[in-house]
PDB file of N, CA and C in Angstrom:
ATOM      1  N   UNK A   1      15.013 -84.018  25.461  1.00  0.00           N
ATOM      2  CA  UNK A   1      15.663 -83.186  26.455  1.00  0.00           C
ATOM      3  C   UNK A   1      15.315 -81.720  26.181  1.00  0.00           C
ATOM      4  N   UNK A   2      14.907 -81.116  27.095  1.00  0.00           N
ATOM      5  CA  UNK A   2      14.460 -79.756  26.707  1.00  0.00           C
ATOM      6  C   UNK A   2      15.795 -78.582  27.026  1.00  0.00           C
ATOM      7  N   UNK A   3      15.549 -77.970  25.561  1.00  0.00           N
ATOM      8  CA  UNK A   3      17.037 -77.025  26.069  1.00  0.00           C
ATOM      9  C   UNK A   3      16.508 -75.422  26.621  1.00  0.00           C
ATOM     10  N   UNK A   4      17.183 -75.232  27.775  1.00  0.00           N
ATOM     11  CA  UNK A   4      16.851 -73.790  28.191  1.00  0.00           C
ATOM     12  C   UNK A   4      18.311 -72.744  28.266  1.00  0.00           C
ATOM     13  N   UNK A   5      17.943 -71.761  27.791  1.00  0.00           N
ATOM     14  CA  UNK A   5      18.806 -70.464  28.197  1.00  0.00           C
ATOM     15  C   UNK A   5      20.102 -70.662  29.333  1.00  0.00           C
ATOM     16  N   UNK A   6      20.908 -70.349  28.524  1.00  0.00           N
ATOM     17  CA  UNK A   6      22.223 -70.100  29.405  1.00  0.00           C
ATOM     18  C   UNK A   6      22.033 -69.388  30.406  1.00  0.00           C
ATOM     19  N   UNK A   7      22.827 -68.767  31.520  1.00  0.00           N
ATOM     20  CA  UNK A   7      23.062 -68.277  32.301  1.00  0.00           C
ATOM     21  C   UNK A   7      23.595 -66.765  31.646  1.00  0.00           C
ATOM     22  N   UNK A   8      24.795 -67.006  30.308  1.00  0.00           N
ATOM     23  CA  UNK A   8      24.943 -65.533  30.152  1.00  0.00           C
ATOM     24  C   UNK A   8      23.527 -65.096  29.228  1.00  0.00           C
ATOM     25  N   UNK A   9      22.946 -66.011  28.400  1.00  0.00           N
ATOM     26  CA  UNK A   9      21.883 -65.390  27.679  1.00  0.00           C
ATOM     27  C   UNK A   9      20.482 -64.913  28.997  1.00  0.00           C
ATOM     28  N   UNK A  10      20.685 -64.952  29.884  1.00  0.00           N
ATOM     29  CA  UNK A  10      19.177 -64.980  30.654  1.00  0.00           C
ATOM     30  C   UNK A  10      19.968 -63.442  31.028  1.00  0.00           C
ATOM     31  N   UNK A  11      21.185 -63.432  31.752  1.00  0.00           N
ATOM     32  CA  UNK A  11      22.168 -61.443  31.636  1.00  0.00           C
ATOM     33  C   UNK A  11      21.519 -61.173  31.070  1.00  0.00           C
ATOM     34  N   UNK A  12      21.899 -61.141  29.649  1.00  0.00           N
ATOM     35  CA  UNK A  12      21.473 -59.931  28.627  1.00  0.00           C
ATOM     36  C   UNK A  12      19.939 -59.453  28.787  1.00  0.00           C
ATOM     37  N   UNK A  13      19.193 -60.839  28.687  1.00  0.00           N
ATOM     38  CA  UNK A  13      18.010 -60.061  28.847  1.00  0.00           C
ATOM     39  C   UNK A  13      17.437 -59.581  30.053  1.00  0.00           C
ATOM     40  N   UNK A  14      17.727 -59.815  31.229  1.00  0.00           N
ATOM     41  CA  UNK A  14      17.409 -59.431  32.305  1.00  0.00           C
ATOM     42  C   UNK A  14      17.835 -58.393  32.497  1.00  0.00           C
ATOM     43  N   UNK A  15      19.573 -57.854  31.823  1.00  0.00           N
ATOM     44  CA  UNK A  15      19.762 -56.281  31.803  1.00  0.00           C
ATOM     45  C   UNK A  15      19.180 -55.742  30.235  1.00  0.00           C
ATOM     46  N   UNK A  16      18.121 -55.663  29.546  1.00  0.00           N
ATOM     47  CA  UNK A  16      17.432 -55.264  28.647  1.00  0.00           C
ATOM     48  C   UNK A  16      16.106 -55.121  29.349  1.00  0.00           C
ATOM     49  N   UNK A  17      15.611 -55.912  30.334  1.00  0.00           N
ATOM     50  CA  UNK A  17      14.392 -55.611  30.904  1.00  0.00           C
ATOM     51  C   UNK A  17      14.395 -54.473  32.148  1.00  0.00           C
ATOM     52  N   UNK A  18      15.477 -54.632  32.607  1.00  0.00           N
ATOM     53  CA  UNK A  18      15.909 -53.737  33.605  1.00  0.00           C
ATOM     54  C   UNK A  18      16.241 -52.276  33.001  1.00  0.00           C
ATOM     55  N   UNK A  19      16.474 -52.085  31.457  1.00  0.00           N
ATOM     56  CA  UNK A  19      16.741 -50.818  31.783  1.00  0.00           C
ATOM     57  C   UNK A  19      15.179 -50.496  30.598  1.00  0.00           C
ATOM     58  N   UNK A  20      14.523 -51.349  30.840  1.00  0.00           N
ATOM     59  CA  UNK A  20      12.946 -50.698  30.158  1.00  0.00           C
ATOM     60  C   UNK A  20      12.125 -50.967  30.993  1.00  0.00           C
ATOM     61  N   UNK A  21      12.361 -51.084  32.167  1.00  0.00           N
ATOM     62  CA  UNK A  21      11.417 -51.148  33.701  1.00  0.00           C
ATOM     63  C   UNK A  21      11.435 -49.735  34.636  1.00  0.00           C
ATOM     64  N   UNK A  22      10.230 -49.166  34.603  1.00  0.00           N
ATOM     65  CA  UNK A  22      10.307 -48.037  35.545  1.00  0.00           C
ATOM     66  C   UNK A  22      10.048 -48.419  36.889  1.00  0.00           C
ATOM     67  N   UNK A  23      10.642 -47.504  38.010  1.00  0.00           N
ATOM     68  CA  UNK A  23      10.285 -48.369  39.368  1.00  0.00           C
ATOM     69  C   UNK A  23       8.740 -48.291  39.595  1.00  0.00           C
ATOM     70  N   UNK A  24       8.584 -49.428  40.789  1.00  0.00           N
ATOM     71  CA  UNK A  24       6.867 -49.233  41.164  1.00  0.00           C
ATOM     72  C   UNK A  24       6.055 -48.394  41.452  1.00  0.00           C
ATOM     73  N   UNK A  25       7.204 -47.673  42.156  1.00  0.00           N
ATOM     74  CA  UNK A  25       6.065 -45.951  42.310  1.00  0.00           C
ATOM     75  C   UNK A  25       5.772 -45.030  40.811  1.00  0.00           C
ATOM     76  N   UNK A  26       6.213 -45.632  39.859  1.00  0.00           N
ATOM     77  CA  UNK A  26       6.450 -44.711  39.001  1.00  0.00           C
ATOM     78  C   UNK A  26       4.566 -45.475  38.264  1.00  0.00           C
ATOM     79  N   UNK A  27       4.662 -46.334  37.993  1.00  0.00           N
ATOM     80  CA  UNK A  27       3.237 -47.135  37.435  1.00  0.00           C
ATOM     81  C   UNK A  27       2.257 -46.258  37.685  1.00  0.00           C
ATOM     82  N   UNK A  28       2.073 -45.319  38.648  1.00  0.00           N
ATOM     83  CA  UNK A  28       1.001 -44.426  38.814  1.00  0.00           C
ATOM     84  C   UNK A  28       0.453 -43.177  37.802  1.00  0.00           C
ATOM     85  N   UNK A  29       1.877 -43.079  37.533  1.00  0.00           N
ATOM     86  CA  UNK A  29       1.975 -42.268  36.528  1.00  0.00           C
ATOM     87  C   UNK A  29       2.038 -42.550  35.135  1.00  0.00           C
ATOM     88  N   UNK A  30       2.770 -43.486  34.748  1.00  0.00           N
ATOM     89  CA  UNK A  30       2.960 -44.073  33.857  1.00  0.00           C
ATOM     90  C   UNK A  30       1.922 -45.076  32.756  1.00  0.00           C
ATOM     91  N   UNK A  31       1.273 -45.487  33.714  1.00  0.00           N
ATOM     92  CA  UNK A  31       0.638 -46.567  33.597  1.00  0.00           C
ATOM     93  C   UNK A  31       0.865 -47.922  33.686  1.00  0.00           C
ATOM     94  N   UNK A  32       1.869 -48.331  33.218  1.00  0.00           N
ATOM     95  CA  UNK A  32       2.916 -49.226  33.087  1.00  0.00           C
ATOM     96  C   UNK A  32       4.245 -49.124  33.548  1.00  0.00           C
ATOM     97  N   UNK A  33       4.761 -50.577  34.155  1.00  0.00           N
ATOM     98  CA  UNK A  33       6.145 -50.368  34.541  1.00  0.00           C
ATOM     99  C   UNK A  33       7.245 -50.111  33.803  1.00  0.00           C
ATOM    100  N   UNK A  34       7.110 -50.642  32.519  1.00  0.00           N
ATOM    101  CA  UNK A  34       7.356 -50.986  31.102  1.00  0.00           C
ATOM    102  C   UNK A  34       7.709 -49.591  30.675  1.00  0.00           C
ATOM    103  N   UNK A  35       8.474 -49.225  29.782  1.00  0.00           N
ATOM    104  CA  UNK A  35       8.989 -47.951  29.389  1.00  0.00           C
ATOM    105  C   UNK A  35       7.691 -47.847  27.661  1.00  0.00           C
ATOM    106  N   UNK A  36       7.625 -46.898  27.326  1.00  0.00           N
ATOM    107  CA  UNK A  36       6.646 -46.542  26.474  1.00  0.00           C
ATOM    108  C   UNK A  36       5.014 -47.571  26.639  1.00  0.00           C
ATOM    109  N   UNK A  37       5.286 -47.344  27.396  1.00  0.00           N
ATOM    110  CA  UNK A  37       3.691 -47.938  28.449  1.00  0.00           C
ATOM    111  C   UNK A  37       2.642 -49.226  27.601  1.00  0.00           C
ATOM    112  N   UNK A  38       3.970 -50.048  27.562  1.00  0.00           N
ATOM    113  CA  UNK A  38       4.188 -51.477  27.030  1.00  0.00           C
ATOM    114  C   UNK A  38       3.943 -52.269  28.860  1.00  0.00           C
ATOM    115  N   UNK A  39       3.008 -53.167  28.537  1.00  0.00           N
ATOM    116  CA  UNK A  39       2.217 -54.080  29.768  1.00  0.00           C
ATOM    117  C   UNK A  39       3.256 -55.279  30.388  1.00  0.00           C
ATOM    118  N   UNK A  40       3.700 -55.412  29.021  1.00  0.00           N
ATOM    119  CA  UNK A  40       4.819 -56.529  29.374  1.00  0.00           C
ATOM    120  C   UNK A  40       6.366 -56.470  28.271  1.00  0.00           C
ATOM    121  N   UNK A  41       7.010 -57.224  28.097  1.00  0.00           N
ATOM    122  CA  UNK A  41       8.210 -56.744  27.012  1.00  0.00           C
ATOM    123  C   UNK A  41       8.053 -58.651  26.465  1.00  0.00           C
ATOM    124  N   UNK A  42       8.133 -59.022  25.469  1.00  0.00           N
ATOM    125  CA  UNK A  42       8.682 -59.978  24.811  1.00  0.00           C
ATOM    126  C   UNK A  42       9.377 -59.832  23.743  1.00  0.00           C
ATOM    127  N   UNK A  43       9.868 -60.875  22.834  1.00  0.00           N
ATOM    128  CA  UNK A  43      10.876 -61.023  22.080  1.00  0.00           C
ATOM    129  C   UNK A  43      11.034 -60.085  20.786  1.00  0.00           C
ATOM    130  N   UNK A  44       9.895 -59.445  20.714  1.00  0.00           N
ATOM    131  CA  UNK A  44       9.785 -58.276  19.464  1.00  0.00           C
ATOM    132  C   UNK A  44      10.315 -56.987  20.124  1.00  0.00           C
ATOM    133  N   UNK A  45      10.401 -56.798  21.156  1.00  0.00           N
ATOM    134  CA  UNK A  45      10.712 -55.524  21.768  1.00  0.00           C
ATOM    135  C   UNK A  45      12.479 -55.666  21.973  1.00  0.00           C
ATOM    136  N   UNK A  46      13.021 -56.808  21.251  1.00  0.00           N
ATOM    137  CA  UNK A  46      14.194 -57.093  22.013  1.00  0.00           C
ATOM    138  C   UNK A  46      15.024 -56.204  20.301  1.00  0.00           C
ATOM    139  N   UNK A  47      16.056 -55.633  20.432  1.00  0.00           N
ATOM    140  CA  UNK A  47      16.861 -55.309  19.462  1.00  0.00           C
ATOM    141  C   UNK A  47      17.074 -56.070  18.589  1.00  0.00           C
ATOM    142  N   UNK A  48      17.881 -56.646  17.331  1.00  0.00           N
ATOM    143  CA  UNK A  48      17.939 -57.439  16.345  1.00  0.00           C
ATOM    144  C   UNK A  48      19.362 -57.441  16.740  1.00  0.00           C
ATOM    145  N   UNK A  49      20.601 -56.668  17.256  1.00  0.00           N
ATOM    146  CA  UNK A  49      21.507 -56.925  17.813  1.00  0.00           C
ATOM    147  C   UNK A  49      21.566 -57.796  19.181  1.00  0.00           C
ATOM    148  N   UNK A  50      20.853 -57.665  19.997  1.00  0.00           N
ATOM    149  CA  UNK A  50      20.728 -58.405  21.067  1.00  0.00           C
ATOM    150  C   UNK A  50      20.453 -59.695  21.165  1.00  0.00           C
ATOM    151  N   UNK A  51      19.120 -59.867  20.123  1.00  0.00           N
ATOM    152  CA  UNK A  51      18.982 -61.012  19.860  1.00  0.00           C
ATOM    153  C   UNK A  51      20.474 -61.683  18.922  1.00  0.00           C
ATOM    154  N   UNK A  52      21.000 -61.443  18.369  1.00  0.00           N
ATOM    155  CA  UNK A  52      21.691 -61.970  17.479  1.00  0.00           C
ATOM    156  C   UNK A  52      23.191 -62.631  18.480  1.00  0.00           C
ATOM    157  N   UNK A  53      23.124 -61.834  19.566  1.00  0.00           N
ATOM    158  CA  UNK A  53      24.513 -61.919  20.721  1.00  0.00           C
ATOM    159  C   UNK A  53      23.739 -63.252  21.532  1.00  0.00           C
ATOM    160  N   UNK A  54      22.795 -63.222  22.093  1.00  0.00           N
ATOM    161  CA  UNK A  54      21.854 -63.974  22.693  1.00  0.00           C
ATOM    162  C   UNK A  54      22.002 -65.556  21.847  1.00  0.00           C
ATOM    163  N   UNK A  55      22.383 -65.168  20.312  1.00  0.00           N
ATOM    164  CA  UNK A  55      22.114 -66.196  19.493  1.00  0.00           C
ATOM    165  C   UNK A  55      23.330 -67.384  19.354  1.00  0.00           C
ATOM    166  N   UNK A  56      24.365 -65.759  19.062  1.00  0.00           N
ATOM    167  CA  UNK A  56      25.383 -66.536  19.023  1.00  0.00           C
ATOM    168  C   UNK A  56      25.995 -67.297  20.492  1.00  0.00           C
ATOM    169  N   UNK A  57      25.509 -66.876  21.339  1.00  0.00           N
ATOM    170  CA  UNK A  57      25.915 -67.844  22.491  1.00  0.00           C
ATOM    171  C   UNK A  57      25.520 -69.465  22.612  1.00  0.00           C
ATOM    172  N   UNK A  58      24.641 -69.756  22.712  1.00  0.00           N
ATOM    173  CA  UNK A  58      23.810 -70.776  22.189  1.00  0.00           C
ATOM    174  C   UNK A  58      22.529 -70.896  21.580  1.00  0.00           C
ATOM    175  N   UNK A  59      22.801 -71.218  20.258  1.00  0.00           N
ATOM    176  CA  UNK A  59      21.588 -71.348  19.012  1.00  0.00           C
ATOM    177  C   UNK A  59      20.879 -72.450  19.396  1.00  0.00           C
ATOM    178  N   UNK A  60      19.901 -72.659  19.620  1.00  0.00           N
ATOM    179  CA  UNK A  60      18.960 -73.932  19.798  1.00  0.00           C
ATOM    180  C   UNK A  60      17.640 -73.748  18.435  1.00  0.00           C
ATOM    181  N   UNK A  61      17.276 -75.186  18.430  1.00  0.00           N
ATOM    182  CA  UNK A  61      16.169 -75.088  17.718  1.00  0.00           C
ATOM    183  C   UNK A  61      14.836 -73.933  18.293  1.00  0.00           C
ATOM    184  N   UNK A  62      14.814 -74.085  19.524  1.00  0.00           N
ATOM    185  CA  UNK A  62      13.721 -73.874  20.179  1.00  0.00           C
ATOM    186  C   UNK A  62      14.236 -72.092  21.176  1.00  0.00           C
ATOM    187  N   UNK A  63      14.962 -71.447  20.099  1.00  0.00           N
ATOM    188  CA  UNK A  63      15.507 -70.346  21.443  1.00  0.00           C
ATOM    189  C   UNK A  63      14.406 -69.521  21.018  1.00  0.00           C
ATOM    190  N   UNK A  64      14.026 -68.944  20.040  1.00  0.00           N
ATOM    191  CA  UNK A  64      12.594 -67.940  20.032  1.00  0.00           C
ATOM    192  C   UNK A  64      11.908 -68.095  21.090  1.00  0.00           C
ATOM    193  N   UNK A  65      11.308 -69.435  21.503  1.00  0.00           N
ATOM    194  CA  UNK A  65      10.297 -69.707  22.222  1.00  0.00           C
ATOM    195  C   UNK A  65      11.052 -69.276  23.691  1.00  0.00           C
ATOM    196  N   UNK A  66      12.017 -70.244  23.855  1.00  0.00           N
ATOM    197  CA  UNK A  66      12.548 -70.279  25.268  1.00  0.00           C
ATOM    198  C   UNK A  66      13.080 -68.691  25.416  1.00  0.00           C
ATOM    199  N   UNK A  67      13.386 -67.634  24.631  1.00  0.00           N
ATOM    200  CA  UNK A  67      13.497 -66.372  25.209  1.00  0.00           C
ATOM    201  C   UNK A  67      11.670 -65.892  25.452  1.00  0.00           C
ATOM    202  N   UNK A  68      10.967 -65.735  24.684  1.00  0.00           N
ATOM    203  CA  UNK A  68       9.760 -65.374  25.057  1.00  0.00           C
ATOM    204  C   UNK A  68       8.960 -65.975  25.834  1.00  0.00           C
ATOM    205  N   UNK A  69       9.302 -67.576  26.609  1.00  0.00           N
ATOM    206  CA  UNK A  69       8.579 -67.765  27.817  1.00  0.00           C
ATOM    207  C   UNK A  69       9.597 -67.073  28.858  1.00  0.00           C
ATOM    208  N   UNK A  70      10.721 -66.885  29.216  1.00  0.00           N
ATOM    209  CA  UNK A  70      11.173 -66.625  30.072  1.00  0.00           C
ATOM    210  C   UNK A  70      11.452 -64.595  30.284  1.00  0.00           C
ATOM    211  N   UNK A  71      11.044 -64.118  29.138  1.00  0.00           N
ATOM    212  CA  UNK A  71      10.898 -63.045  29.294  1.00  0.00           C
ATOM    213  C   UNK A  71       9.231 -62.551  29.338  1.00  0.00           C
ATOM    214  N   UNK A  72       8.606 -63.486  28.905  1.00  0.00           N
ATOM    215  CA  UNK A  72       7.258 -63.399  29.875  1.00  0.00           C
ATOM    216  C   UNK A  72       7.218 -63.745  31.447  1.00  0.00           C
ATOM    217  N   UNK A  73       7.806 -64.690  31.431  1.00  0.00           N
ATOM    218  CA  UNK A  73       7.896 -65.258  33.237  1.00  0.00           C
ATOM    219  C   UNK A  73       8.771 -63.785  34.066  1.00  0.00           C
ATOM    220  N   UNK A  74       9.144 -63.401  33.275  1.00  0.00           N
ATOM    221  CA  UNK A  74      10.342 -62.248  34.235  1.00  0.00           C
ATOM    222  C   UNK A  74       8.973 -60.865  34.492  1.00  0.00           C
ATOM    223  N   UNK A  75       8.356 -60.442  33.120  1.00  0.00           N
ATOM    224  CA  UNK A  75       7.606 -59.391  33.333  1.00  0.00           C
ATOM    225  C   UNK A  75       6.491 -60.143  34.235  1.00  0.00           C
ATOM    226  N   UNK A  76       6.225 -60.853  34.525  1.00  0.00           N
ATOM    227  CA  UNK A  76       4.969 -61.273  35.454  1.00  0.00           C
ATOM    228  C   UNK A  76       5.347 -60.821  36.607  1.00  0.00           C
ATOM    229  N   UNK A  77       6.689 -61.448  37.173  1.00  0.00           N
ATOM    230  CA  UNK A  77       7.201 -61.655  38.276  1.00  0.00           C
ATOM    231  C   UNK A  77       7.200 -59.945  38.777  1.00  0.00           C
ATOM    232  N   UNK A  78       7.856 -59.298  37.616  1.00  0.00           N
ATOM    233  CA  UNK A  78       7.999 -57.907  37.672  1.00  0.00           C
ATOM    234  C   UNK A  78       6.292 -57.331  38.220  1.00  0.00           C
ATOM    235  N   UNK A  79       4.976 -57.278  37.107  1.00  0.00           N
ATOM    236  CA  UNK A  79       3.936 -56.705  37.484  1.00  0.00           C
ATOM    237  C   UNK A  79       3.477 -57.111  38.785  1.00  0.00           C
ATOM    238  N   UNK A  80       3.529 -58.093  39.003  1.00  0.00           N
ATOM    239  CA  UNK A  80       2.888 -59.177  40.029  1.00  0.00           C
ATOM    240  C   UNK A  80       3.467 -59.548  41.535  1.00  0.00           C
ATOM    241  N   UNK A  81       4.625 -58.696  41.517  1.00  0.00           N
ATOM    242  CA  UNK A  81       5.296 -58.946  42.763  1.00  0.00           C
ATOM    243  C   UNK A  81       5.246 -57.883  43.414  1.00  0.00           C
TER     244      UNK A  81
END
């Protein structure tokens, strides 16, 4: 059975990506949407507090992974849309 991300753990990071996302007009300038002109954000860019709140909600064997595919799937959606 594959375990995925809660509903409150996918919050947190979706408001962690949101406040290191510049808007689209801004990419011109910037280079990146991404705040310090980072291409995409994954799980190293995430706080050691955040992660740890993220953790204690539900610990899975497999949550490293399942936060860094789904915070890759979010910045795609972000560059790419």
């Amino acid at each position: 059975m594959a375990r995925h991300l809660l509903n409150r753990q996918k919050k947190l990071i979706d408001k962690f990506i949101e406040e290191n996302t510049h808007s689209k007009d801004s990419i011109y300038r910037t280079v990146s949407v991404f705040t310090e002109g980072r291409h995409s954000l994954g799980i190293h860019d995430l706080p050691m507090e955040l992660y740890e709140k993220i953790e204690a909600i539900n610990d899975t064997e497999i949550l490293y992974q399942n936060i860094e595919r789904y915070m890759s799937d979010k910045c795609s959606d972000i560059v790419y849309s």
